[in-house]
N, C-alpha and C. Protein backbone atom coordinates (compact mmCIF):
# COMPACT_ATOMS: atom_id res chain seq x y z
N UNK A 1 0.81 -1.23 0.00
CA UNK A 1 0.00 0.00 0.00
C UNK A 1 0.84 1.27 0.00
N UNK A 2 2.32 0.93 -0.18
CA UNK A 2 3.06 2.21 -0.09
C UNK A 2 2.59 3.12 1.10
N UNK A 3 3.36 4.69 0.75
CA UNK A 3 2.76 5.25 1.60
C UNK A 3 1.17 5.86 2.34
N UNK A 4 0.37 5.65 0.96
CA UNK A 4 -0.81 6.07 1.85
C UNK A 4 -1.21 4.44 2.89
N UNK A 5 -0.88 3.49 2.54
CA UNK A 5 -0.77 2.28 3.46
C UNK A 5 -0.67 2.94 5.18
N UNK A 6 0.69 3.95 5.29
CA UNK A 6 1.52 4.37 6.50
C UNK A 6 0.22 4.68 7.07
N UNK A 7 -0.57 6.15 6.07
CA UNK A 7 -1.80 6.63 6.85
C UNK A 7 -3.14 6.21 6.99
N UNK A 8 -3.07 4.72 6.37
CA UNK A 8 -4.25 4.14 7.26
C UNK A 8 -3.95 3.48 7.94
N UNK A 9 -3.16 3.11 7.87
CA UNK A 9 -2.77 2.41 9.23
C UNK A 9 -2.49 2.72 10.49
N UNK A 10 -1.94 4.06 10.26
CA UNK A 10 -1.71 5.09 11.27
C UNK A 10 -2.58 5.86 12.08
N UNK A 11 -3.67 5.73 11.35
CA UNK A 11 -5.29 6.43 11.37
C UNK A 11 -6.22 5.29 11.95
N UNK A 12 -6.41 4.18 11.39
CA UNK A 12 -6.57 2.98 12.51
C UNK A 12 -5.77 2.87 13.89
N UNK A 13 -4.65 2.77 14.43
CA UNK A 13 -3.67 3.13 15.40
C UNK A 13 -4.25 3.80 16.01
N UNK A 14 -4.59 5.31 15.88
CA UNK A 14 -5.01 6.26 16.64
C UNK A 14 -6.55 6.28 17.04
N UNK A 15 -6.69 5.31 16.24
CA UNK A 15 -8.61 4.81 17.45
C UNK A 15 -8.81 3.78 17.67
N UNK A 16 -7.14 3.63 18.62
CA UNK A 16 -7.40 2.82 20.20
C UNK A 16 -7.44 1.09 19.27
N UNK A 17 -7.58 1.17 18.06
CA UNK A 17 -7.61 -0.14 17.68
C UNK A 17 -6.06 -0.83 17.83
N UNK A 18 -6.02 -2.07 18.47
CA UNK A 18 -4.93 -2.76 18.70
C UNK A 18 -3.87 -3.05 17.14
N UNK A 19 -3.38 -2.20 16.90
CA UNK A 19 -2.69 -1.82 15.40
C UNK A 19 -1.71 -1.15 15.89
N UNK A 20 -0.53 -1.83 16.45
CA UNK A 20 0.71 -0.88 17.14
C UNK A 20 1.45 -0.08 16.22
N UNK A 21 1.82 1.40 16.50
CA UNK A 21 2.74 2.33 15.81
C UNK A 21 4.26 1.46 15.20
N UNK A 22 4.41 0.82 16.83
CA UNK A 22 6.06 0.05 16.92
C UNK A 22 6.21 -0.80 15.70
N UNK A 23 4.94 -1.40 15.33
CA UNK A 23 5.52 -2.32 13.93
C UNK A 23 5.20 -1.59 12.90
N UNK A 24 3.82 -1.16 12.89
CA UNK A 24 3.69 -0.15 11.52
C UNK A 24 5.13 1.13 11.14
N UNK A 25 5.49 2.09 11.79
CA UNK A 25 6.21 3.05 11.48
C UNK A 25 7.85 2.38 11.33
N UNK A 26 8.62 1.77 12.04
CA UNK A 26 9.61 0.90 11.69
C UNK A 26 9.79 0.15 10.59
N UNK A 27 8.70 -0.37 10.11
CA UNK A 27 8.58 -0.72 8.57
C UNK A 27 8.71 -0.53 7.36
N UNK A 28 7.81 0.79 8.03
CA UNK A 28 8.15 1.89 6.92
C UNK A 28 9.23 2.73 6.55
N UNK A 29 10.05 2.68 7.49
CA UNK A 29 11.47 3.09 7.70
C UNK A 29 12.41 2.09 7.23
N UNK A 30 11.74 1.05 6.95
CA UNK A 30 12.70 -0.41 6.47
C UNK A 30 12.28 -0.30 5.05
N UNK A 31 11.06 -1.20 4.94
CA UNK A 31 10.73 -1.35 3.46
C UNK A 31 10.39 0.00 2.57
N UNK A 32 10.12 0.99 2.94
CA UNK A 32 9.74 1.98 2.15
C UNK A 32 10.71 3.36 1.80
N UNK A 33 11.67 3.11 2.93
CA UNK A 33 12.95 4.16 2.72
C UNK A 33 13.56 3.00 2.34
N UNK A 34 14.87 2.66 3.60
CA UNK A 34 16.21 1.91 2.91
C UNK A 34 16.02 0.71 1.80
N UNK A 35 15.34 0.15 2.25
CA UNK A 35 14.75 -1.01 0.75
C UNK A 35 14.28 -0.31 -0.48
N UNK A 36 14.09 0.77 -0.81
CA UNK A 36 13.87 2.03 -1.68
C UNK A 36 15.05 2.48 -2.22
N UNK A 37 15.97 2.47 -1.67
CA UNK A 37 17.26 3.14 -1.80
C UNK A 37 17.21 4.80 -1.68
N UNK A 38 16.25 5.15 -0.88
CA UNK A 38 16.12 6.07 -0.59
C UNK A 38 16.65 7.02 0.79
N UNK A 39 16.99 8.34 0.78
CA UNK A 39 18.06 8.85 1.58
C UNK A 39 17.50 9.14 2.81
N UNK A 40 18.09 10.07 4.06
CA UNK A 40 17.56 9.87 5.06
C UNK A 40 16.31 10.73 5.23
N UNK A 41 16.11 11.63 4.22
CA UNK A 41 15.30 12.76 4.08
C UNK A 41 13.49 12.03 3.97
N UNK A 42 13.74 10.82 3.64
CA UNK A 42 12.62 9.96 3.13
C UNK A 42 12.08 9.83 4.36
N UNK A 43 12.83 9.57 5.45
CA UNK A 43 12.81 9.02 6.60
C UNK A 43 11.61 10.77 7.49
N UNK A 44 12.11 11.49 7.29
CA UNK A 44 10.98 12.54 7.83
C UNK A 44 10.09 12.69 6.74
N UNK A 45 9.73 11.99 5.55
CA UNK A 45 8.69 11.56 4.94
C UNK A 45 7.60 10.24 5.43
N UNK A 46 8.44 9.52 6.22
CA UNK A 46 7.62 8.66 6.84
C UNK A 46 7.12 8.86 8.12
N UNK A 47 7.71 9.91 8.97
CA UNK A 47 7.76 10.33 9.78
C UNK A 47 6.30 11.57 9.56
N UNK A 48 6.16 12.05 8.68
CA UNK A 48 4.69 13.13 8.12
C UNK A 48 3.63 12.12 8.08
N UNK A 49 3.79 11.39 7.05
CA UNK A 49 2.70 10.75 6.95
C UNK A 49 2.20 9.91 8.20
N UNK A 50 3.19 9.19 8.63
CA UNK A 50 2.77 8.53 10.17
C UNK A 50 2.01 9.51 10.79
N UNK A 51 2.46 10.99 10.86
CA UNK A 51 1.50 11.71 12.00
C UNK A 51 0.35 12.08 11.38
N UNK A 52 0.17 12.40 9.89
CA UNK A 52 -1.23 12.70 9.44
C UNK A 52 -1.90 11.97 9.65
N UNK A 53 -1.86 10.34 9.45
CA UNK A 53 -2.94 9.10 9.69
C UNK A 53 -2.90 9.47 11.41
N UNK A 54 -2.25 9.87 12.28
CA UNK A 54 -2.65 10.12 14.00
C UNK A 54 -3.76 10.68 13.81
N UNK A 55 -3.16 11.88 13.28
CA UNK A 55 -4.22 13.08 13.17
C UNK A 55 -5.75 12.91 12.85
N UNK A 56 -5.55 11.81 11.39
CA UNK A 56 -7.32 11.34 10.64
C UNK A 56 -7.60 10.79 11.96
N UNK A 57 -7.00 9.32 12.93
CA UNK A 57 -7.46 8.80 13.47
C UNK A 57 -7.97 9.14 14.87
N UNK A 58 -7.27 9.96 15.51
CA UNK A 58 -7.65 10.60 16.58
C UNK A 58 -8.74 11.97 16.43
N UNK A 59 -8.96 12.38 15.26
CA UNK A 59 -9.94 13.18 14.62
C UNK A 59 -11.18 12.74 14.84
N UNK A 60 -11.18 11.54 14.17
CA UNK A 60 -12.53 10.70 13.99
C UNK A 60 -12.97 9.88 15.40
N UNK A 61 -12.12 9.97 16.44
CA UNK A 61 -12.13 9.31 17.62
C UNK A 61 -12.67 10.16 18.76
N UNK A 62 -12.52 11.74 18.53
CA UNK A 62 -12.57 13.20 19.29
C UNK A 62 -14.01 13.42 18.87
N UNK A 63 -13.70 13.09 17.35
CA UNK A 63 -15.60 13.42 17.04
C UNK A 63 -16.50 12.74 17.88
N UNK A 64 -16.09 11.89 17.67
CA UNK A 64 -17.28 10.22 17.96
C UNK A 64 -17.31 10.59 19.35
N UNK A 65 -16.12 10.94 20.05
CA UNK A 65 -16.50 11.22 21.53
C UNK A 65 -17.52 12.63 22.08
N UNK A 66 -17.19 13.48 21.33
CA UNK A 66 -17.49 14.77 21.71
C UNK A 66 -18.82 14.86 21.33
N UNK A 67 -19.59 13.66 20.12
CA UNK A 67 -21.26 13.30 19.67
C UNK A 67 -21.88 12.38 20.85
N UNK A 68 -21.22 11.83 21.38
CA UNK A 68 -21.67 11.00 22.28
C UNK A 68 -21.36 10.38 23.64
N UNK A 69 -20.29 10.67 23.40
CA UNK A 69 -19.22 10.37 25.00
C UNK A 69 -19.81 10.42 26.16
N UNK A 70 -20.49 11.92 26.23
CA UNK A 70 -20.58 12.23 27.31
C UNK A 70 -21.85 11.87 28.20
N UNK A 71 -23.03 11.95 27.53
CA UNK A 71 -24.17 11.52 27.59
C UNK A 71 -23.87 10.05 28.32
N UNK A 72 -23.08 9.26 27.48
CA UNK A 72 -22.94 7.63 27.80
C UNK A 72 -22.72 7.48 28.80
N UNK A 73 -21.91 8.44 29.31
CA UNK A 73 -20.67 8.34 30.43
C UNK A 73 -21.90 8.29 31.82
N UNK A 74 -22.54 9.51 31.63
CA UNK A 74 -23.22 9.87 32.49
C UNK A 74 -24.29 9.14 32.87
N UNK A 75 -24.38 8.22 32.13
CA UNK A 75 -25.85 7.23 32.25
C UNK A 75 -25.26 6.08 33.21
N UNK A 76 -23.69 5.24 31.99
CA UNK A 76 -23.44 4.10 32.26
C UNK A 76 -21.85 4.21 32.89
N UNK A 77 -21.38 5.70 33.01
CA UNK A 77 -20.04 5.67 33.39
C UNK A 77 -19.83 4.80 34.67
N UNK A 78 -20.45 4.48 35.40
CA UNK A 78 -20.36 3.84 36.70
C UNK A 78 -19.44 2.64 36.80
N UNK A 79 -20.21 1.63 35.53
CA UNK A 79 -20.21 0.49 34.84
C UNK A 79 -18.27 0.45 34.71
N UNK A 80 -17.99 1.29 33.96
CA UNK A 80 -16.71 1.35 33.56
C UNK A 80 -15.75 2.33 34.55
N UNK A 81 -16.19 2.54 35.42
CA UNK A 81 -15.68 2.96 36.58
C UNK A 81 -15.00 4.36 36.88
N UNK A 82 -16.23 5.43 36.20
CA UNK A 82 -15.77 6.57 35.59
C UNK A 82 -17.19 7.69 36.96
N UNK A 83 -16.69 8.08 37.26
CA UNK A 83 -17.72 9.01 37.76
C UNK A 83 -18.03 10.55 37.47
N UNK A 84 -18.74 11.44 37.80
CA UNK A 84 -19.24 12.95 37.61
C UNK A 84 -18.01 13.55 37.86
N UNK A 85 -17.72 13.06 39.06
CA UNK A 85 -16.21 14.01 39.35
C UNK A 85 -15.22 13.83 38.58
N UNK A 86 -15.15 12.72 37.98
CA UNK A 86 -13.72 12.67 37.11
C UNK A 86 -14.41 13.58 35.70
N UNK A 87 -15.39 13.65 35.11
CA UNK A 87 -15.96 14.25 34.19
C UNK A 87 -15.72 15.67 34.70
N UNK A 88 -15.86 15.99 35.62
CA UNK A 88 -15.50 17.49 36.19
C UNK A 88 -13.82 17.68 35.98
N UNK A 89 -13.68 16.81 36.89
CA UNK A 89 -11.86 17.29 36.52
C UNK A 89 -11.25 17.18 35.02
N UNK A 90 -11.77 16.17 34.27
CA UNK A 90 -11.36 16.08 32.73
C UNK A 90 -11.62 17.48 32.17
N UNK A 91 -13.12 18.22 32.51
CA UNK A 91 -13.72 19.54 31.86
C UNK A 91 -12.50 20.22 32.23
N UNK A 92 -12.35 20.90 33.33
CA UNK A 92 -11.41 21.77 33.75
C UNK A 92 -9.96 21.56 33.69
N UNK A 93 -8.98 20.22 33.42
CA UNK A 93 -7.85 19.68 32.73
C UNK A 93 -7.90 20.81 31.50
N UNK A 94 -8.68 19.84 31.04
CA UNK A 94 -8.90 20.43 29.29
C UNK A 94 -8.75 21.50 29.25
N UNK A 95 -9.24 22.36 30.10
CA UNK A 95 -9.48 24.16 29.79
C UNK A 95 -8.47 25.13 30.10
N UNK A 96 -7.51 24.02 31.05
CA UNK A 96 -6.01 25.00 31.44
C UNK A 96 -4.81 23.88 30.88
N UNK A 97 -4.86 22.84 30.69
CA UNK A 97 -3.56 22.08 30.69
C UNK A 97 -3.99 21.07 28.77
N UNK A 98 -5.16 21.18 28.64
CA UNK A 98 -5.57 20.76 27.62
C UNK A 98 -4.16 20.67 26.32
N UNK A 99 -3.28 21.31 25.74
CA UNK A 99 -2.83 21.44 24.61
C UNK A 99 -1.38 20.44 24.80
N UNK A 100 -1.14 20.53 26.40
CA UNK A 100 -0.01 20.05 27.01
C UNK A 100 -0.20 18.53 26.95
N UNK A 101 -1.17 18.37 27.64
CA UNK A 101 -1.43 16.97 27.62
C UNK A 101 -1.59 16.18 26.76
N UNK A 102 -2.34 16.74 25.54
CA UNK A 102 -2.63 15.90 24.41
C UNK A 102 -1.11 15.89 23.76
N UNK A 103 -0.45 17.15 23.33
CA UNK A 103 1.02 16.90 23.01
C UNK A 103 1.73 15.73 23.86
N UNK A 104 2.01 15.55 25.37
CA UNK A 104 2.67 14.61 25.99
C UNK A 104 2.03 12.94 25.78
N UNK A 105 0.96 13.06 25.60
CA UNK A 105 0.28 11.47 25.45
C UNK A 105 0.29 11.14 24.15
N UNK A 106 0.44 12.33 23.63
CA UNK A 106 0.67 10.94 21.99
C UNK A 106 2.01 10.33 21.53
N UNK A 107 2.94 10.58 23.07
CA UNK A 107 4.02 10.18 22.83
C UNK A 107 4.13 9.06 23.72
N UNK A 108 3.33 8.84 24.47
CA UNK A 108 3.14 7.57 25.39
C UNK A 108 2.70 6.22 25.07
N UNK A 109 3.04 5.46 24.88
CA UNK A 109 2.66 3.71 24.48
C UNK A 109 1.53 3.39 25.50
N UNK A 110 0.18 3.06 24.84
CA UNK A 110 -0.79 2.54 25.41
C UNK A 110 -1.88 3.88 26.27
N UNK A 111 -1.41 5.17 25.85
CA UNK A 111 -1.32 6.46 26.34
C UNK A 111 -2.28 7.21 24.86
N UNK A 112 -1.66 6.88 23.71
CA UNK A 112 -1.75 7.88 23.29
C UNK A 112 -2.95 7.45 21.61
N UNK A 113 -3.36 6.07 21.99
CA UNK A 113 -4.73 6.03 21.17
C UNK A 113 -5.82 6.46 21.41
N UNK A 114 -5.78 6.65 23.14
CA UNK A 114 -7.17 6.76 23.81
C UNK A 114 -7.08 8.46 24.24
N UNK A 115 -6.08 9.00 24.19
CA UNK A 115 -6.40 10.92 24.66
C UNK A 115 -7.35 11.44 23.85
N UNK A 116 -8.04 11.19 23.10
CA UNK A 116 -9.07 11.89 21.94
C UNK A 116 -10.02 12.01 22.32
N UNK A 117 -10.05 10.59 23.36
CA UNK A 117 -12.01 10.15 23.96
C UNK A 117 -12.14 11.49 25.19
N UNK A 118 -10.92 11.49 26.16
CA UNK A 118 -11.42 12.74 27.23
C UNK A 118 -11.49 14.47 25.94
N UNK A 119 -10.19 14.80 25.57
CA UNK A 119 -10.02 15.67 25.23
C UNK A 119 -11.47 15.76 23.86
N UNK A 120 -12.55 14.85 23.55
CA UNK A 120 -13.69 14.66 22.61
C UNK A 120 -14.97 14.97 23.92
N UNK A 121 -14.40 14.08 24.84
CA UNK A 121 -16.11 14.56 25.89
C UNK A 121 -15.88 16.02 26.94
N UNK A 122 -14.44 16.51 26.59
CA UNK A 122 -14.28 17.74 27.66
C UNK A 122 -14.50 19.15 26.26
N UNK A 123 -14.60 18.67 25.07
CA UNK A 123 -14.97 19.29 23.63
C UNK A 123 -13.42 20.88 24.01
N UNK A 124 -12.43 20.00 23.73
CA UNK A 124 -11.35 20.73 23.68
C UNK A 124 -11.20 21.45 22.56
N UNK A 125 -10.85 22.76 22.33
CA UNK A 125 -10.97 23.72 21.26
C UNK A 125 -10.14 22.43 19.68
N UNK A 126 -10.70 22.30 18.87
CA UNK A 126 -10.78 20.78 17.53
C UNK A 126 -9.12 21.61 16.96
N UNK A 127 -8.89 22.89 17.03
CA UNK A 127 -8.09 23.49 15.75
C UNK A 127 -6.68 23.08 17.19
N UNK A 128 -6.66 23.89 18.27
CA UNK A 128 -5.97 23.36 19.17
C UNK A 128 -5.35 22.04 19.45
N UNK A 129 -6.95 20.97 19.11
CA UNK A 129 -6.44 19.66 19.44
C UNK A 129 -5.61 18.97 18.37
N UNK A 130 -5.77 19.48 17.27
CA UNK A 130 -5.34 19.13 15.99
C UNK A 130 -4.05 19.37 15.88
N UNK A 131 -3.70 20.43 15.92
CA UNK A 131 -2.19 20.80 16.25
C UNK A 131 -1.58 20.54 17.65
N UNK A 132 -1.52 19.91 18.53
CA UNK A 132 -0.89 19.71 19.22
C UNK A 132 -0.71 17.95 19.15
N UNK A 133 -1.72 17.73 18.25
CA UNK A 133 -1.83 15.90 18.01
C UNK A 133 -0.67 15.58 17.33
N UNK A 134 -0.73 16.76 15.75
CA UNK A 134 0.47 16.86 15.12
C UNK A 134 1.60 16.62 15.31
N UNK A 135 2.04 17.73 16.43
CA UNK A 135 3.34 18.19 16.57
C UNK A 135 3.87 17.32 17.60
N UNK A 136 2.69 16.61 18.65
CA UNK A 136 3.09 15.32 19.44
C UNK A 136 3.11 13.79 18.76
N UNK A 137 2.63 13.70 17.63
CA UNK A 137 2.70 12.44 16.93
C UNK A 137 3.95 12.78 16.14
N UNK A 138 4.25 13.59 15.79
CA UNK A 138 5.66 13.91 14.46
C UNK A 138 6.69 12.72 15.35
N UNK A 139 7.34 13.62 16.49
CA UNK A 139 8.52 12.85 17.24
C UNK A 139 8.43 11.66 16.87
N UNK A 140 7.32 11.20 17.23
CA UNK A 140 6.91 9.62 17.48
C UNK A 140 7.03 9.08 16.65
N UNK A 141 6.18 9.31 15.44
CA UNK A 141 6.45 8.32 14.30
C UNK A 141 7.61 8.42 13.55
N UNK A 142 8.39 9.90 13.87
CA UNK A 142 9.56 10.01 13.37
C UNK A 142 11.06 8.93 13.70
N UNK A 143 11.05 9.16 15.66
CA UNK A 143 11.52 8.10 15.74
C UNK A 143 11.70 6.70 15.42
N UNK A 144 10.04 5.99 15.63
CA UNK A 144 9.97 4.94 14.65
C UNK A 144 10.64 4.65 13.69
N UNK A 145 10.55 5.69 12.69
CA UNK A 145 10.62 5.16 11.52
C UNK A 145 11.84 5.28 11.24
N UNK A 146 12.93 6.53 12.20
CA UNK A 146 14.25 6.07 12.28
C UNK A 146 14.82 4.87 12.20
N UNK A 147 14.56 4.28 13.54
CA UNK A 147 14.48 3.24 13.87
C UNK A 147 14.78 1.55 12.87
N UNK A 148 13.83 2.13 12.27
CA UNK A 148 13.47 0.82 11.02
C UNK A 148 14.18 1.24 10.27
N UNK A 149 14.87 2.26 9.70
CA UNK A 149 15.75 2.97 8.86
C UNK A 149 17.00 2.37 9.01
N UNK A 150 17.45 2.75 10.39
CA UNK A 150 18.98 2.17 11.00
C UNK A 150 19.03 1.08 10.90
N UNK A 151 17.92 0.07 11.26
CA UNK A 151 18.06 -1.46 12.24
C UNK A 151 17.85 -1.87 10.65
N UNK A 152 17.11 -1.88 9.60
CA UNK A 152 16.89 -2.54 8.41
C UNK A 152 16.37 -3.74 8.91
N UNK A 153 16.89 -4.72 8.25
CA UNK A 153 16.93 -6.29 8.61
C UNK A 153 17.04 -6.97 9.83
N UNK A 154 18.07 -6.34 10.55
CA UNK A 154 18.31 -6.63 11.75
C UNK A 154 16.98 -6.11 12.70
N UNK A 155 15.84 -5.79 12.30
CA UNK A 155 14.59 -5.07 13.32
C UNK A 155 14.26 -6.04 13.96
N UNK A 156 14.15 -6.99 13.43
CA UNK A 156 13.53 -8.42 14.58
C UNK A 156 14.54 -8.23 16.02
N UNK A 157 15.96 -7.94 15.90
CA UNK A 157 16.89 -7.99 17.06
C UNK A 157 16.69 -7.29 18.04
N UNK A 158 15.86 -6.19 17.74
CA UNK A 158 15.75 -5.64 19.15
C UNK A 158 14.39 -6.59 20.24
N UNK A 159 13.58 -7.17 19.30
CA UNK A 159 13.34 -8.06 20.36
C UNK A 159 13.79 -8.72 21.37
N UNK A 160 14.61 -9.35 21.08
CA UNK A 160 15.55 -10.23 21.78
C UNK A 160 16.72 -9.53 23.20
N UNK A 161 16.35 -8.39 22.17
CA UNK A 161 16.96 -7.11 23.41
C UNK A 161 16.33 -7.31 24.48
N UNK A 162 15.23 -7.34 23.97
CA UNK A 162 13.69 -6.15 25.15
C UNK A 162 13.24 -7.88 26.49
N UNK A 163 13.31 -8.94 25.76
CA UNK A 163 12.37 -10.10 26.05
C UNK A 163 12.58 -10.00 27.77
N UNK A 164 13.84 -10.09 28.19
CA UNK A 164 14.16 -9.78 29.32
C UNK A 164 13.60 -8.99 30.27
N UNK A 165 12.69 -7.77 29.54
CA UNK A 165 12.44 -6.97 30.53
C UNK A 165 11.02 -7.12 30.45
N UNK A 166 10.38 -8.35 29.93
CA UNK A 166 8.68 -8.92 29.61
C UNK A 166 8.36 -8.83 31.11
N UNK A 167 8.90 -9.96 31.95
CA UNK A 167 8.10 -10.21 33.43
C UNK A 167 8.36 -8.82 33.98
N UNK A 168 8.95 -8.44 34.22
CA UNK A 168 9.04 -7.21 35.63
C UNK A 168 8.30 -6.37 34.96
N UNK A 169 8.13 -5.70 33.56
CA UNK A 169 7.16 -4.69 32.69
C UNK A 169 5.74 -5.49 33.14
N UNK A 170 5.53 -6.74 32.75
CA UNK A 170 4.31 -7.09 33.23
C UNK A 170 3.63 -6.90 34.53
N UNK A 171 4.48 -8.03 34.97
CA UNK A 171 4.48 -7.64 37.11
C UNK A 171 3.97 -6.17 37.56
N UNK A 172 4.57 -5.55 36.87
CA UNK A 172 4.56 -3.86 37.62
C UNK A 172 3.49 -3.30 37.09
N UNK A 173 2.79 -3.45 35.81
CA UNK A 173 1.27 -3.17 35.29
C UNK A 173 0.54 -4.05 35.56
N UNK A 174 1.08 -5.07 35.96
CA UNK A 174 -0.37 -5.92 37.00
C UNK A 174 -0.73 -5.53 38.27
N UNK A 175 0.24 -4.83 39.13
CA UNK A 175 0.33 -4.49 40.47
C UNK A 175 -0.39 -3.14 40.26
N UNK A 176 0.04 -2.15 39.29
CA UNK A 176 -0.44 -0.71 39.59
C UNK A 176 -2.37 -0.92 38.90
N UNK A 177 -2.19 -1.54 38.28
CA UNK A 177 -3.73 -1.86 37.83
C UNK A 177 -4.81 -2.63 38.78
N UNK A 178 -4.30 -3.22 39.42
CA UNK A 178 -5.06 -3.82 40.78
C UNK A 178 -5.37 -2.64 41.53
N UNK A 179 -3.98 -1.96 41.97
CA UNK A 179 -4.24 -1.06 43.41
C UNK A 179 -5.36 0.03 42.56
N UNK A 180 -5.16 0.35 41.20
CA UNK A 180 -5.80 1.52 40.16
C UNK A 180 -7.37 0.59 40.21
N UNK A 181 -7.63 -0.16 40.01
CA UNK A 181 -8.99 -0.81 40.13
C UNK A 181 -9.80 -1.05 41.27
N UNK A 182 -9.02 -1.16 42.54
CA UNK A 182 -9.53 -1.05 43.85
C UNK A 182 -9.95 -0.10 44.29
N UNK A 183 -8.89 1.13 44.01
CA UNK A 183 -9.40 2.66 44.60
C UNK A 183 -10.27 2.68 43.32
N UNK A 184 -11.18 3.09 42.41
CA UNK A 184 -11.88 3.22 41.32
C UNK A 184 -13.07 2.60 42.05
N UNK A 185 -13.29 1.35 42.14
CA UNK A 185 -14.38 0.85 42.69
C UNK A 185 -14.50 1.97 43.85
N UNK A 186 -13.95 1.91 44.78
CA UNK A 186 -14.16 2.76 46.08
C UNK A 186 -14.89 3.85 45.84
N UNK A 187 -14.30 4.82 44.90
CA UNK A 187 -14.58 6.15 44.30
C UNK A 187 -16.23 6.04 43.67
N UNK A 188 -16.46 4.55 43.12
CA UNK A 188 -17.86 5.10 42.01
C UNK A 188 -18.55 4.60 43.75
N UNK A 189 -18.42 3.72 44.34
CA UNK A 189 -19.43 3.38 45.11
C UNK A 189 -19.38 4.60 46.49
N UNK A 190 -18.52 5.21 46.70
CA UNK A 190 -18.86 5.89 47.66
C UNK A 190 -19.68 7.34 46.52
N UNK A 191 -19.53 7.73 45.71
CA UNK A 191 -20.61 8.33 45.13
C UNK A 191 -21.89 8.02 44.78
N UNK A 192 -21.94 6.47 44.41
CA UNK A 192 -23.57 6.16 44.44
C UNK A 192 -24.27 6.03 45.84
N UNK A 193 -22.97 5.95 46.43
CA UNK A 193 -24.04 5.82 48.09
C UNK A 193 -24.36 7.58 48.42
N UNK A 194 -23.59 8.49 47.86
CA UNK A 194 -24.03 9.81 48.23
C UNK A 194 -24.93 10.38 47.28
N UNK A 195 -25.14 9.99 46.13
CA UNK A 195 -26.20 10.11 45.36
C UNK A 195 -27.54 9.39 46.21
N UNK A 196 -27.33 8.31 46.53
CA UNK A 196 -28.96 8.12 46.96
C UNK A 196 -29.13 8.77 48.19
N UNK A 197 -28.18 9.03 49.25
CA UNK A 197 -28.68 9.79 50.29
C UNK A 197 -28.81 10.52 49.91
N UNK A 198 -28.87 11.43 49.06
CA UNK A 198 -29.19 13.13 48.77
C UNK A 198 -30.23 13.47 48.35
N UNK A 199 -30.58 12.10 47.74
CA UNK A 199 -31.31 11.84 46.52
C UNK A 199 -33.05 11.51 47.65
N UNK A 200 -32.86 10.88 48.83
CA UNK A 200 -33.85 9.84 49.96
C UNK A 200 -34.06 11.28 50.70
């Protein structure tokens, strides 16, 4: 699919669909620059297009949230362990730290498919969110695609690097996600119990 391939794929990626940057943009830095015989300049060509498909995909992800998000939240947020108050603090995030955040999370792994859905139900200024999606996806896919540029053939090797650090990376997002799921429960149920007393 050549390069417009990069930006759907890249555009899928960015709505949260399990379609990792790490293999897509490295690839493209392999098969589409150096397997090209193409120079390093190609390489911040793969590096554009990677962030425009962010951009389509987290676009269409901000919409979908900002048509419906919020409403949902408020009915069934409970369910998913989201309450009024965190909808309060997301509103007011957005309105002072909003441009910062979305720039810093689209540089985060597992971080930066899902910033569209708050910064879509807190209806963060679209021209704002757009450019800061940009200019925080560029790095990212740029690196990538470095990456796949340098390593060529040898890209499978950094696996073999990383495998080592599988259990303790796991271990440590199993531990903070427990204690993160315990306090969460706490939080929606001590609000539904103050909703119905207020409510009686």
């Amino acid at each position: 699919m050549g390069w417009f391939g990069v930006i759907v794929l890249m555009s899928i990626e960015s709505t949260a669909i399990p379609l990792p940057s790490e293999v897509i943009m490295p690839l493209a830095g392999w098969r589409l620059v150096l397997d090209q015989g193409h120079g390093l300049a190609y390489v911040f060509l793969a590096g554009f297009y990677g962030a425009v498909g962010s951009l389509i995909g987290s676009l269409i992800e901000y919409y979908i949230a900002r048509a419906g998000g919020r409403p949902l939240i408020e009915k069934y947020g409970k369910y998913f362990l989201i309450t009024h108050r965190d909808l309060e603090r997301a509103d007011r995030w957005f309105q002072t730290r909003g441009e910062l955040t979305v720039f810093v999370a689209r540089m985060i792994p597992g971080v930066r498919g899902f910033i569209s859905i708050p910064a879509g139900i807190a209806r963060m200024n679209v021209v704002r969110f757009s450019i800061f999606t940009f200019i925080g996806a560029f790095p990212w896919t740029l690196g990538l695609a470095l990456g796949g540029y340098l390593l060529g053939e040898h890209y499978d090797s950094i696996r073999e690097v990383s495998k080592p650090f599988d259990i303790p990376i796991i271990g440590s997002v199993f531990i903070i996600g427990v204690w993160f799921l315990w306090r969460r429960i706490k939080e929606v149920r001590a609000e539904s119990y103050d909703s119905k007393t207020f409510n009686n």
